[in-house]
N, C-alpha and C. Protein backbone atom coordinates (compact mmCIF):
# COMPACT_ATOMS: atom_id res chain seq x y z
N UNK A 1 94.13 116.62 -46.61
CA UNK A 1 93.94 116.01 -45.29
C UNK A 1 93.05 116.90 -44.41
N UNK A 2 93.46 118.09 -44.36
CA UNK A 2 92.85 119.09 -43.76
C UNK A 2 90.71 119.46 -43.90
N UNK A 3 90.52 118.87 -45.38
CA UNK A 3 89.69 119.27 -46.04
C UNK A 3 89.33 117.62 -45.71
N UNK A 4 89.27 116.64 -45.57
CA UNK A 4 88.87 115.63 -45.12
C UNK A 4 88.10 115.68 -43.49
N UNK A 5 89.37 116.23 -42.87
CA UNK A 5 89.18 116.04 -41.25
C UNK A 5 87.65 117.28 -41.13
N UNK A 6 87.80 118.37 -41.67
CA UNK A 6 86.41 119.21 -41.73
C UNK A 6 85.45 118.77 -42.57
N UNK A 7 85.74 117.68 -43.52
CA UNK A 7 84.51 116.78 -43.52
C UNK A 7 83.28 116.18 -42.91
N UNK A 8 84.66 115.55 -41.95
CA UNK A 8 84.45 114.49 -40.92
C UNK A 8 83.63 115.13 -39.55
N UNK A 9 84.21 116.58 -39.48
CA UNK A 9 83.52 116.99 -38.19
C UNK A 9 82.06 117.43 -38.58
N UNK A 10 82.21 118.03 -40.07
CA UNK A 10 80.71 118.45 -40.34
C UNK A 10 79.80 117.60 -39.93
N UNK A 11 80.01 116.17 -41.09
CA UNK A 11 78.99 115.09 -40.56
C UNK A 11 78.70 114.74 -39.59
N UNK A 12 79.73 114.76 -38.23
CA UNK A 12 79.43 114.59 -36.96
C UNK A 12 78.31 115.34 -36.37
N UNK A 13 78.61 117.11 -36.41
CA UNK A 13 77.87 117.84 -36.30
C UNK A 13 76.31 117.26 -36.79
N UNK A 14 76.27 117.55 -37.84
CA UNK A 14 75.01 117.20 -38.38
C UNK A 14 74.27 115.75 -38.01
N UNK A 15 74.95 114.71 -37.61
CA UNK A 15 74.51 113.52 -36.85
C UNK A 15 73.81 113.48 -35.62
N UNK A 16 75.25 114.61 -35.07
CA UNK A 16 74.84 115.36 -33.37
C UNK A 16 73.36 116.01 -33.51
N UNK A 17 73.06 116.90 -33.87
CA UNK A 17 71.79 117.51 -34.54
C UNK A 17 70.49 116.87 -34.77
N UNK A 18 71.12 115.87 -35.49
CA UNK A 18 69.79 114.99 -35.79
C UNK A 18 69.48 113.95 -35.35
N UNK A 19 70.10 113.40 -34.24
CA UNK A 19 69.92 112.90 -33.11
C UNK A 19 69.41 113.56 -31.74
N UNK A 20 69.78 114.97 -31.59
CA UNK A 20 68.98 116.12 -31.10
C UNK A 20 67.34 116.32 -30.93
N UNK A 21 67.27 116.33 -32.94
CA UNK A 21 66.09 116.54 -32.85
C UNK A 21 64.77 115.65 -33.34
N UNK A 22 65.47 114.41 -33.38
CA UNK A 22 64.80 113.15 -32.94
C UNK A 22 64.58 113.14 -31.62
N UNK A 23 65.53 112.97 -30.69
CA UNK A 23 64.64 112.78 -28.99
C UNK A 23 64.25 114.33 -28.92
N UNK A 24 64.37 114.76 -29.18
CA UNK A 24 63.34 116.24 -28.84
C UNK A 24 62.05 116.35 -29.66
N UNK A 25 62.08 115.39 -30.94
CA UNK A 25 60.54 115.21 -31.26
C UNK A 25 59.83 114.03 -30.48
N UNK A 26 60.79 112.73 -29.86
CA UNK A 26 60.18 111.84 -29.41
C UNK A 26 59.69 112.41 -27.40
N UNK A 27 60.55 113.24 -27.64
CA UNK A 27 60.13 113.86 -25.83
C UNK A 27 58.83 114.22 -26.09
N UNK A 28 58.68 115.03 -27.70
CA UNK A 28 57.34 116.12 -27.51
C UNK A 28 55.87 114.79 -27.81
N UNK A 29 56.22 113.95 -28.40
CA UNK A 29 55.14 112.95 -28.72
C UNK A 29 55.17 112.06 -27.29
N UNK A 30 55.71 111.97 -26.51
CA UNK A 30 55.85 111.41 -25.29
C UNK A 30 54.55 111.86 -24.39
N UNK A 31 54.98 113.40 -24.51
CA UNK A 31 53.89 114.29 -23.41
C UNK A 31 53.04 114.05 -24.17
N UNK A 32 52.98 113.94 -25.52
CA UNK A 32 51.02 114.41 -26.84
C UNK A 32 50.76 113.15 -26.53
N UNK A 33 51.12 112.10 -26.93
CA UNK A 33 50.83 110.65 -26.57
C UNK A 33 51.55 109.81 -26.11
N UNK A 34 51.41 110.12 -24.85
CA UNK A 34 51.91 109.19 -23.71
C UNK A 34 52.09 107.67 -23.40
N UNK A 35 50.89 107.21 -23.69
CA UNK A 35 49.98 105.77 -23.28
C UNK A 35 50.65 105.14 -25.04
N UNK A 36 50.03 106.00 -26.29
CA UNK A 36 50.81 105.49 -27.52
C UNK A 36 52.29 104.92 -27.61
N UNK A 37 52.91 106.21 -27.27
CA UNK A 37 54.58 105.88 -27.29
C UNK A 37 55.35 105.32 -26.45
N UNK A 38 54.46 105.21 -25.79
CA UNK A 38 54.96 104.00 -24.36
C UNK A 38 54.48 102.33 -24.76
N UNK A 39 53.37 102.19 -25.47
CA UNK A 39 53.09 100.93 -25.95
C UNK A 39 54.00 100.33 -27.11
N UNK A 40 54.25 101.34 -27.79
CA UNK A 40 55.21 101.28 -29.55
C UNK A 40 56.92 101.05 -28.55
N UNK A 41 57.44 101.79 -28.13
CA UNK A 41 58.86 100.89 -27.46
C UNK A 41 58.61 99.89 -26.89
N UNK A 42 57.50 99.65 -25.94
CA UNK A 42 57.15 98.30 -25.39
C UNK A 42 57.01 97.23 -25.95
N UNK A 43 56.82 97.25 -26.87
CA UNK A 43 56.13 96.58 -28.08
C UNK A 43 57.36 95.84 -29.02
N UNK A 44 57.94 96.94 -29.04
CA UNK A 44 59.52 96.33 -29.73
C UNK A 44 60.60 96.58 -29.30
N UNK A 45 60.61 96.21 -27.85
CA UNK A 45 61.36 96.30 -26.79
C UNK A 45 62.74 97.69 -26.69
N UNK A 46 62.13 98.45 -27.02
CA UNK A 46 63.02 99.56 -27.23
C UNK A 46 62.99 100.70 -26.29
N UNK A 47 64.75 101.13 -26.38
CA UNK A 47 64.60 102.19 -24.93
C UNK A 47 65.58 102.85 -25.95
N UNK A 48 64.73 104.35 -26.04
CA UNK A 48 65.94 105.34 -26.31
C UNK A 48 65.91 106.58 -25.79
N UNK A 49 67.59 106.49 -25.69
CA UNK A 49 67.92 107.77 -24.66
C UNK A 49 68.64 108.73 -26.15
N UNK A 50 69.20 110.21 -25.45
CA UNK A 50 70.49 111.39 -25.90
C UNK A 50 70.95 110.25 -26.39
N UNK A 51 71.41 110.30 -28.30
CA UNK A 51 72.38 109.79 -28.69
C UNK A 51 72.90 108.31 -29.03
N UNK A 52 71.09 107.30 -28.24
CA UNK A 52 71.31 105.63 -28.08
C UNK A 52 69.75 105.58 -28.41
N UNK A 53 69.89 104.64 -29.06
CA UNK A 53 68.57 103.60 -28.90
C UNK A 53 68.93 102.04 -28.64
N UNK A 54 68.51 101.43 -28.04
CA UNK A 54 68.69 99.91 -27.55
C UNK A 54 67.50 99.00 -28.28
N UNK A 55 67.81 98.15 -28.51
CA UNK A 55 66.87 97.09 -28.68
C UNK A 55 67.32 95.84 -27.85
N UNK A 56 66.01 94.84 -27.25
CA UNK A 56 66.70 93.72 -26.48
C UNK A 56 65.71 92.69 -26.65
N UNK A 57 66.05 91.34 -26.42
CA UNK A 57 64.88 90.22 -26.60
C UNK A 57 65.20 89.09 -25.83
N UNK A 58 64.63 88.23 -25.43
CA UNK A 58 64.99 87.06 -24.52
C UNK A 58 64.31 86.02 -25.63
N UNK A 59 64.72 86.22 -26.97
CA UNK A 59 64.31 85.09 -27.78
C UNK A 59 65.47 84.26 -27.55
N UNK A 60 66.66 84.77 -27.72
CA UNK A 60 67.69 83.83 -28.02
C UNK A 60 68.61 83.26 -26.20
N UNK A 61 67.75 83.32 -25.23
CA UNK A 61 67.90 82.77 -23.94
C UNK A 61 67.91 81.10 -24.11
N UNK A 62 67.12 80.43 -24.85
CA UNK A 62 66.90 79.51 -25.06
C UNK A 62 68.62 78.66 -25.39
N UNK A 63 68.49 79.56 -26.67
CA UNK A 63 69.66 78.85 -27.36
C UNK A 63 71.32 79.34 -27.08
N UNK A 64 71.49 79.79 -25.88
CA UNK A 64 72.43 80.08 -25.23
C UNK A 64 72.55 79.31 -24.24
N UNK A 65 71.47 78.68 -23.74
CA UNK A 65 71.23 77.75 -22.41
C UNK A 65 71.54 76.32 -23.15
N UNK A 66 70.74 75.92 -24.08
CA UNK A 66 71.29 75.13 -24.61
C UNK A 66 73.22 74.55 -25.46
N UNK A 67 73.05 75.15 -25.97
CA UNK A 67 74.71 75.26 -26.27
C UNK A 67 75.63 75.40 -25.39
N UNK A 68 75.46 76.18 -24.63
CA UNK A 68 76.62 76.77 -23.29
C UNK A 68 76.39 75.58 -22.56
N UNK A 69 75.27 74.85 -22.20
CA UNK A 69 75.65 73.46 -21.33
C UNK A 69 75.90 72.38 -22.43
N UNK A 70 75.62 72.45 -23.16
CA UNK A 70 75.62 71.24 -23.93
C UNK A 70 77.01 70.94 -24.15
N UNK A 71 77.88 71.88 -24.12
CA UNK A 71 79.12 71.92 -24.75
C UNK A 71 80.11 72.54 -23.69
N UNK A 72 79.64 72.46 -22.33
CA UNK A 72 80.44 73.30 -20.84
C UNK A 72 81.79 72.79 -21.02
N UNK A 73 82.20 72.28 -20.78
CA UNK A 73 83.38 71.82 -21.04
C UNK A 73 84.06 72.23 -22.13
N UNK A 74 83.88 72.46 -22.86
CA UNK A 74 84.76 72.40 -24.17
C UNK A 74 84.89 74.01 -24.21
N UNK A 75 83.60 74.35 -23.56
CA UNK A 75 83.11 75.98 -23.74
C UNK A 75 84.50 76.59 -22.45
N UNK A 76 84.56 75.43 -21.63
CA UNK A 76 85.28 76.71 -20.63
C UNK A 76 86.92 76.39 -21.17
N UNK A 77 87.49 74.89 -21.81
CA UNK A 77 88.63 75.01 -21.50
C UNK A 77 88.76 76.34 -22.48
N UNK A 78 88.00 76.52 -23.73
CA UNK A 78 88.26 77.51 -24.67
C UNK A 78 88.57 78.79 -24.04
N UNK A 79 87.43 79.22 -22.95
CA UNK A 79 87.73 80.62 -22.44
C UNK A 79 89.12 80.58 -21.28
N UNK A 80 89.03 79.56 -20.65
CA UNK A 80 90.20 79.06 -19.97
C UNK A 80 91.92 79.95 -21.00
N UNK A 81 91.68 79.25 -22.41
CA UNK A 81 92.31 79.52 -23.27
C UNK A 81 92.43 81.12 -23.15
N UNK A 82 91.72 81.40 -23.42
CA UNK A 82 91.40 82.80 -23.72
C UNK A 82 91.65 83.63 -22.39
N UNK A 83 91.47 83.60 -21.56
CA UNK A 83 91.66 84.26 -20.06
C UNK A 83 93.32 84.16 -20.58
N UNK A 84 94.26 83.35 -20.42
CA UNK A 84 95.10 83.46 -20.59
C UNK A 84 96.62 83.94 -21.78
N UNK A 85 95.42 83.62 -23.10
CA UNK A 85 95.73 84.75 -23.87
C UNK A 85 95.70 86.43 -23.87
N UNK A 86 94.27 86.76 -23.16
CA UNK A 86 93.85 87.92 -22.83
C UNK A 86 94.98 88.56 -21.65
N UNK A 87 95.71 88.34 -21.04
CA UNK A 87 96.37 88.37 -20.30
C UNK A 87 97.89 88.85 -20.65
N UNK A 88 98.05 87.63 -21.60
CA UNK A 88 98.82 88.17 -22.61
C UNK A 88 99.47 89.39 -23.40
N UNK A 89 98.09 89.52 -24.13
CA UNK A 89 97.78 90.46 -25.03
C UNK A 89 97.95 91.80 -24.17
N UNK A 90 97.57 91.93 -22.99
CA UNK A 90 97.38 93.08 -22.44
C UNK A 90 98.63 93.47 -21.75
N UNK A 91 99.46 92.83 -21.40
CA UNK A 91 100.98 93.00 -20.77
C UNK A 91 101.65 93.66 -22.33
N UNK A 92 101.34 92.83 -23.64
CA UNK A 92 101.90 93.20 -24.73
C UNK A 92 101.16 94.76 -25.01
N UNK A 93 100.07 95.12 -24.74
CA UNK A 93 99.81 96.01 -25.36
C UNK A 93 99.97 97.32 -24.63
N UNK A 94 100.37 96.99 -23.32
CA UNK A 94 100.89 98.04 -22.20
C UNK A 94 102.35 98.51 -22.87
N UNK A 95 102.47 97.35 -22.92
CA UNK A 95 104.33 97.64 -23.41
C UNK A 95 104.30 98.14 -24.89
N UNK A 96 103.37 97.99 -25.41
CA UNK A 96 103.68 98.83 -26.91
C UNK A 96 103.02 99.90 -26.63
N UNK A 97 101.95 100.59 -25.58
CA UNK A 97 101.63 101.86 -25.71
C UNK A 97 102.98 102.45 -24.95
N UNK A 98 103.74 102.33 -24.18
CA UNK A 98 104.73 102.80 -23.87
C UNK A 98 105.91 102.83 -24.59
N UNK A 99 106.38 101.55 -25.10
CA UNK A 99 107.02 102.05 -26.65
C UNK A 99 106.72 103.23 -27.35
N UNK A 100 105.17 102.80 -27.73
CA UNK A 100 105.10 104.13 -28.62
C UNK A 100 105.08 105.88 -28.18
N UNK A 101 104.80 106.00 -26.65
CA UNK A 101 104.90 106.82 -26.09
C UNK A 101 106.88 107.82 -25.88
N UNK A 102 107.36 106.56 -25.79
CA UNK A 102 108.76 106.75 -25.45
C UNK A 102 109.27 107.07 -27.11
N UNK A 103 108.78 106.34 -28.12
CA UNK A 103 109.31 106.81 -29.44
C UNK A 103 109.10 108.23 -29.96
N UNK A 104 107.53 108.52 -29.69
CA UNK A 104 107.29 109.92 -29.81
C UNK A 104 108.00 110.99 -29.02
N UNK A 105 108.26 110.81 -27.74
CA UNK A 105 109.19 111.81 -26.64
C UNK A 105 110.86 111.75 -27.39
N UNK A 106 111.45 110.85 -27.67
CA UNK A 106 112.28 111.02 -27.75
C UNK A 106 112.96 111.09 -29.92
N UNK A 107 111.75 111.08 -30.41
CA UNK A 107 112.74 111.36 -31.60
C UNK A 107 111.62 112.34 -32.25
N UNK A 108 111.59 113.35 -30.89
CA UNK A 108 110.62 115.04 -31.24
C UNK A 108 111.37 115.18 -32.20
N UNK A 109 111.61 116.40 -33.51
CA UNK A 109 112.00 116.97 -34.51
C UNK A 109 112.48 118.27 -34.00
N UNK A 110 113.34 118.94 -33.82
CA UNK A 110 114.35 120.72 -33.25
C UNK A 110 112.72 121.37 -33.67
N UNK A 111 112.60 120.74 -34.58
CA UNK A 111 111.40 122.04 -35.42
C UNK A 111 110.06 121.82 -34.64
N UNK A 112 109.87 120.87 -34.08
CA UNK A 112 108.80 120.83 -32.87
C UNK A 112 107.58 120.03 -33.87
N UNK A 113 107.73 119.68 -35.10
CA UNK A 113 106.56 118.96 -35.81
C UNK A 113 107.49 116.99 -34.63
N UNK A 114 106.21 116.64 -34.26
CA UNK A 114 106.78 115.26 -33.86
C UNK A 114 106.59 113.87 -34.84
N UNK A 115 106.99 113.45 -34.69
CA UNK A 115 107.44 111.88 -35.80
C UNK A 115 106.05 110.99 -36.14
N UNK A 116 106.25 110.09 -36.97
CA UNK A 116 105.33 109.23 -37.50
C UNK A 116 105.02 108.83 -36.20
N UNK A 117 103.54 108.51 -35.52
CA UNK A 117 103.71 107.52 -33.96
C UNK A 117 103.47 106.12 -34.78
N UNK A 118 104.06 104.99 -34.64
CA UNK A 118 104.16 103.66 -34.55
C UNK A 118 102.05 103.59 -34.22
N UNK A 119 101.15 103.69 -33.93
CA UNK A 119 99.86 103.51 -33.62
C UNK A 119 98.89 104.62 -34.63
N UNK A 120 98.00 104.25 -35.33
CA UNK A 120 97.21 105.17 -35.94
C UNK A 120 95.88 104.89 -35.66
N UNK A 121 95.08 105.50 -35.11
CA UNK A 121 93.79 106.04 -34.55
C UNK A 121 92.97 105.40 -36.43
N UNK A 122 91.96 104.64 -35.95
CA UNK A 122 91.45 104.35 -37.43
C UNK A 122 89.96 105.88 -37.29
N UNK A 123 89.67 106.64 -37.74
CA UNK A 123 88.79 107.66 -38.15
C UNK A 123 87.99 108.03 -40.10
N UNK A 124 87.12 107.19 -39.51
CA UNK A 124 85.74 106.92 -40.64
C UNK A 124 85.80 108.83 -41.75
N UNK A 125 86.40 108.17 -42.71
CA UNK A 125 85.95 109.87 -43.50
C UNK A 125 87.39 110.59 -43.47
N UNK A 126 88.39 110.01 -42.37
CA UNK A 126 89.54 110.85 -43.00
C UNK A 126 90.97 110.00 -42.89
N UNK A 127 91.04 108.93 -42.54
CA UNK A 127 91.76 107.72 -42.78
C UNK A 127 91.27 106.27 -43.27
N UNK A 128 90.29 106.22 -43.32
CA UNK A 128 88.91 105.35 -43.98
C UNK A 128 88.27 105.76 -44.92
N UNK A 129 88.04 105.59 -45.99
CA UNK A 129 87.91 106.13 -47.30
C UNK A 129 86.33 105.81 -47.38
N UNK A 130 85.48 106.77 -47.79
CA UNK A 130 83.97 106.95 -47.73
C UNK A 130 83.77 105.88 -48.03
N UNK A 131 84.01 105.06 -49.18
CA UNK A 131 83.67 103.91 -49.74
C UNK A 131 83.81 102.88 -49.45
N UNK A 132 84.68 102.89 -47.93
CA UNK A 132 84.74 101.42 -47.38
C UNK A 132 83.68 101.43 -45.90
N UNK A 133 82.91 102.58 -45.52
CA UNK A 133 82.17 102.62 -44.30
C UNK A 133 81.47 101.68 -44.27
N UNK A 134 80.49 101.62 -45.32
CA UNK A 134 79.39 100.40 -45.49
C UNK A 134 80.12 99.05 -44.46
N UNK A 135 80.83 98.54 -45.26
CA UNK A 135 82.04 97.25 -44.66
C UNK A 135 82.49 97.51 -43.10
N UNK A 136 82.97 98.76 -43.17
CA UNK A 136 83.17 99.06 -41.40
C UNK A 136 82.29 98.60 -40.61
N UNK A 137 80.92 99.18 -41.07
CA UNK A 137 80.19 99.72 -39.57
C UNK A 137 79.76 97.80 -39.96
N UNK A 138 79.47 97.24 -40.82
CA UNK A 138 79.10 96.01 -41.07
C UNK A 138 80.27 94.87 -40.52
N UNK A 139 81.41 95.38 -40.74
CA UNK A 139 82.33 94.70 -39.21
C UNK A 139 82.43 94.74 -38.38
N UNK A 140 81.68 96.25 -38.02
CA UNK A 140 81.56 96.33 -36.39
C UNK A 140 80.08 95.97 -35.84
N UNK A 141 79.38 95.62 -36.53
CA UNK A 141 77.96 95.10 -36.07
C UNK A 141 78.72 93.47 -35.73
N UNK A 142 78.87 93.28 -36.88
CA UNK A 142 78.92 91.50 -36.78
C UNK A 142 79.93 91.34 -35.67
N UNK A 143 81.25 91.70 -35.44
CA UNK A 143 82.09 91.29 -34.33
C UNK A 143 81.19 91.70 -32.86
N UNK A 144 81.06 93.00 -32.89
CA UNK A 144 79.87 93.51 -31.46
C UNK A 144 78.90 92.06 -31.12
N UNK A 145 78.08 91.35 -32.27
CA UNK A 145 77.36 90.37 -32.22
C UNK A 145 78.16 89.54 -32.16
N UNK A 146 79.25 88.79 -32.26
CA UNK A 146 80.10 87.49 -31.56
C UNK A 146 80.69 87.88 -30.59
N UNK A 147 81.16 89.17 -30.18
CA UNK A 147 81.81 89.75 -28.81
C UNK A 147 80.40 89.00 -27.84
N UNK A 148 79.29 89.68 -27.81
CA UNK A 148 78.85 89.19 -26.95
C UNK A 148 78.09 87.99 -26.73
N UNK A 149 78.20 87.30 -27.54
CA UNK A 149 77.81 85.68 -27.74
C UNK A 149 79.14 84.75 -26.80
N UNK A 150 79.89 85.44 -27.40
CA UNK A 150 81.07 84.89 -26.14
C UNK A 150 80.96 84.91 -24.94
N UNK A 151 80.53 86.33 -24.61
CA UNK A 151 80.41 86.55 -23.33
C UNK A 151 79.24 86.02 -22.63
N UNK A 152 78.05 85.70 -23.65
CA UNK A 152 76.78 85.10 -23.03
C UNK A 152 76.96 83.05 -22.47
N UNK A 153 77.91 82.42 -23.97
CA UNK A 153 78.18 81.38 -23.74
C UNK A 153 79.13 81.15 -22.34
N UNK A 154 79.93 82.02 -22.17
CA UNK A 154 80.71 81.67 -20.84
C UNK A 154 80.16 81.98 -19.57
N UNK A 155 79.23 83.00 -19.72
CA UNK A 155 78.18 83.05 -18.38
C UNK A 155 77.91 81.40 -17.82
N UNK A 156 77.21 81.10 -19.28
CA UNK A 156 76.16 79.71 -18.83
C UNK A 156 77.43 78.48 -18.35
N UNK A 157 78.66 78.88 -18.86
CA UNK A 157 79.62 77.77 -18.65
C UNK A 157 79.70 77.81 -16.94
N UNK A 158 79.52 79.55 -16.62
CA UNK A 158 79.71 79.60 -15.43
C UNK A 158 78.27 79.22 -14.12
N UNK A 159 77.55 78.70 -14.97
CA UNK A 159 76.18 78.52 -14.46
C UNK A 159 75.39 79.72 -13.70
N UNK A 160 75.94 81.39 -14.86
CA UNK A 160 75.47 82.23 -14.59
C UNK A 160 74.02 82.33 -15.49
N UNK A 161 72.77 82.95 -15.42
CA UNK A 161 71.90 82.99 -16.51
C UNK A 161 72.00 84.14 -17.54
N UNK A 162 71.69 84.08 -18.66
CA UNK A 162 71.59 85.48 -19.40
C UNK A 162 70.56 85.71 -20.02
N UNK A 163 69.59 87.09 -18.99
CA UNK A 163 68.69 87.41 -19.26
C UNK A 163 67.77 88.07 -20.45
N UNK A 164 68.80 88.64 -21.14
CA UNK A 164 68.73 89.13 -22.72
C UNK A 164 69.94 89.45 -23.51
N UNK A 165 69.54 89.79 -24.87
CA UNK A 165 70.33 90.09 -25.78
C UNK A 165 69.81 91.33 -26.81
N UNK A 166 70.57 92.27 -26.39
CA UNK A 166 70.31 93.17 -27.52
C UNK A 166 71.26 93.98 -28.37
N UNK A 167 70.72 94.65 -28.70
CA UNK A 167 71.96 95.62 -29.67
C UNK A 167 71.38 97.50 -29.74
N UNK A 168 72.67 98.16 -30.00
CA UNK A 168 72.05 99.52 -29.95
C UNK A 168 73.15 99.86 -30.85
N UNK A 169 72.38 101.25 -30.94
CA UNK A 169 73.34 102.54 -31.97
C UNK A 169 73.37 103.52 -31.82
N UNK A 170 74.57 103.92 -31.29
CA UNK A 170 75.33 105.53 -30.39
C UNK A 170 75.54 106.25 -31.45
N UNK A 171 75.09 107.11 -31.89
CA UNK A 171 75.58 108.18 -32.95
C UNK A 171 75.27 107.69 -34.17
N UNK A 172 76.53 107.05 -34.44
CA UNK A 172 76.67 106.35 -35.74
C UNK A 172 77.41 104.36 -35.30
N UNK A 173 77.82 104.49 -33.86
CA UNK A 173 78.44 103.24 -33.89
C UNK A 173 77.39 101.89 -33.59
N UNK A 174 77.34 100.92 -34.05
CA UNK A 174 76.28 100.22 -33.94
C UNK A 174 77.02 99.20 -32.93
N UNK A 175 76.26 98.31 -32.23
CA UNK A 175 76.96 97.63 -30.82
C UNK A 175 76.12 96.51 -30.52
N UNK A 176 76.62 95.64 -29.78
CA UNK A 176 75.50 94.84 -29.25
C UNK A 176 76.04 94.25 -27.47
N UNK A 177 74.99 93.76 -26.86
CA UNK A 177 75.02 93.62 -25.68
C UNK A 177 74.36 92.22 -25.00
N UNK A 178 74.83 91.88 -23.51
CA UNK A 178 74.27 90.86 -23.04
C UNK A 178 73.90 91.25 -21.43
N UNK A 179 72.28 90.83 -21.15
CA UNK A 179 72.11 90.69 -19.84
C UNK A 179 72.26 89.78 -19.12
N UNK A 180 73.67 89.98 -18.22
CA UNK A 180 73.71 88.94 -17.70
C UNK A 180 73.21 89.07 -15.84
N UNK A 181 72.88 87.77 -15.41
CA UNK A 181 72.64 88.42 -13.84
C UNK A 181 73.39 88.45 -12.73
N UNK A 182 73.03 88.91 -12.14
CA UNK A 182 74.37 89.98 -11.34
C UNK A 182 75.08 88.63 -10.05
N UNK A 183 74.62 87.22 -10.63
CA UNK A 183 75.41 85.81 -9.95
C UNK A 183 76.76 86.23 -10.42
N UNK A 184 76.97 87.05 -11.60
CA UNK A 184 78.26 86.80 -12.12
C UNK A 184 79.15 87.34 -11.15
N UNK A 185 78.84 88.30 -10.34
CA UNK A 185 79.72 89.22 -9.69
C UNK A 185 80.08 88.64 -8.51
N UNK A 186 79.56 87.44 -8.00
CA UNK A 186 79.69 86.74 -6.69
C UNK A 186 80.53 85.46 -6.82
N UNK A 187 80.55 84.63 -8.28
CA UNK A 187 81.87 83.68 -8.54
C UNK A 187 82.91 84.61 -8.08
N UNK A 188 84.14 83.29 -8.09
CA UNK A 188 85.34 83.49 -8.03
C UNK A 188 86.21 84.36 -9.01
N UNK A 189 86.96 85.09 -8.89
CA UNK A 189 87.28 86.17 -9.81
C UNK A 189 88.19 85.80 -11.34
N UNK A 190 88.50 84.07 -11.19
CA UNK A 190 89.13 83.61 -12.47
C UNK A 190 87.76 83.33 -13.29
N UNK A 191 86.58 83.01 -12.76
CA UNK A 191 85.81 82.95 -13.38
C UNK A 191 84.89 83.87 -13.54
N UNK A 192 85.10 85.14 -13.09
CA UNK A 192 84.49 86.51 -13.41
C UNK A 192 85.30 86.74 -14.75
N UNK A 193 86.87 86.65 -14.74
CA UNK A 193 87.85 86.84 -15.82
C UNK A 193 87.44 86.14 -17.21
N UNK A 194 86.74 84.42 -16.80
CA UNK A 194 86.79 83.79 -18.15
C UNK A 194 85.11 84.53 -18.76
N UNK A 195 84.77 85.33 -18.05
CA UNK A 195 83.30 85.94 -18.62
C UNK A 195 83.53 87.16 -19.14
N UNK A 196 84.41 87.85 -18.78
CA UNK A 196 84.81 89.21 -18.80
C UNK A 196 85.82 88.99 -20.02
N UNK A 197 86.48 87.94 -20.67
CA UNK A 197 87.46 88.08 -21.38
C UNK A 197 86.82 87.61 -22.76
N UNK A 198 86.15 86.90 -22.46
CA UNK A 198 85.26 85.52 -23.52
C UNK A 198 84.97 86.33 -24.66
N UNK A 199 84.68 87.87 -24.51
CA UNK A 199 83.97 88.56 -25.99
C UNK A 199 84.76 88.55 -26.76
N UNK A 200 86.39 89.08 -26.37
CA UNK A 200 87.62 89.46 -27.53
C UNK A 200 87.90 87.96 -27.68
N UNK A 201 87.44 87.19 -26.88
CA UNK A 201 88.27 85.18 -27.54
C UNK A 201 86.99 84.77 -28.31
């Protein structure tokens, strides 16, 4: 176990590093060619910072506008649904982090090692077996990409617009995202909720 977990930090390390010295070669080609490397992210709509690169596109504006009205109704009782599941879920999951909090305090061991906790932290390389990462990070792309399809369709339910769609990759975690415009923040706050909840429904 031990010899796993210093696995796990090596590779980090070395990720950390070489993410380092990627934006520290893209800083130095920045200053050498300025006007170049400013056209090449422009170009393929890319912004990268320490540790992220983003990609974004307003190809798929179209077909979010379309669907999200075409189907408003059906689109909101769903998140409707979902606001109130989400709601749910989160009263339940308050009460099981405190369960599990109260299980650990109280059945400590004299010997001071503490108990199985009821919750396990999932960690790539030392409870995730090398051979299933591929599949991970490929579940976490694809859900990241319906998380925010949710959240883009319930904008439009809310007759908010969504200005783009992109995706990025922090380290090693791959993600995706929605621009939405900042109408959202001025609805009513059940319908800030059915936008805000829509990714996990």
């Amino acid at each position: 176990q031990r010899k796993k977990e210093k696995m796990a930090i090596t590779v980090l390390i070395n990720i950390t590093i070489t993410w380092i010295g990627c934006f520290a070669l893209l800083k130095f080609l920045e200053v050498k060619y300025t006007q170049k490397v400013h056209t090449i992210l422009e170009t393929y709509n890319l912004d990268v910072s320490l540790f992220q690169i983003k990609w974004k596109t307003t190809s798929l504006n179209r077909f979010f506008d379309t669907y999200g009205n075409r189907w408003r109704t059906k689109w909101k009782g769903w998140y409707q649904a979902g606001l109130i599941f989400g709601g749910i879920c989160m009263i339940s999951s308050i009460l099981l982090l405190l369960g599990n909090l109260l299980y650990v305090i109280f059945t400590w061991n004299r010997s001071g090692e503490k108990s199985t906790s009821v919750l396990t932290p999932v960690i790539p390389g030392v409870n995730v077996p090398n051979s299933h990462l591929g599949y991970y990070f490929i579940a976490l792309a694809v859900s990241g990409v319906l998380h925010e399809f949710g959240h883009a369709f319930a904008a439009i339910c809310e007759k908010c617009k969504v200005r783009g769609f992109g995706a990025f990759l922090f380290l090693i975690y791959p993600g995706a995202f929605v621009d939405i415009e900042d109408k959202v923040k001025r609805i009513s706050p059940v319908s800030q909720l059915r936008v805000y909840c829509a990714g996990s429904w």
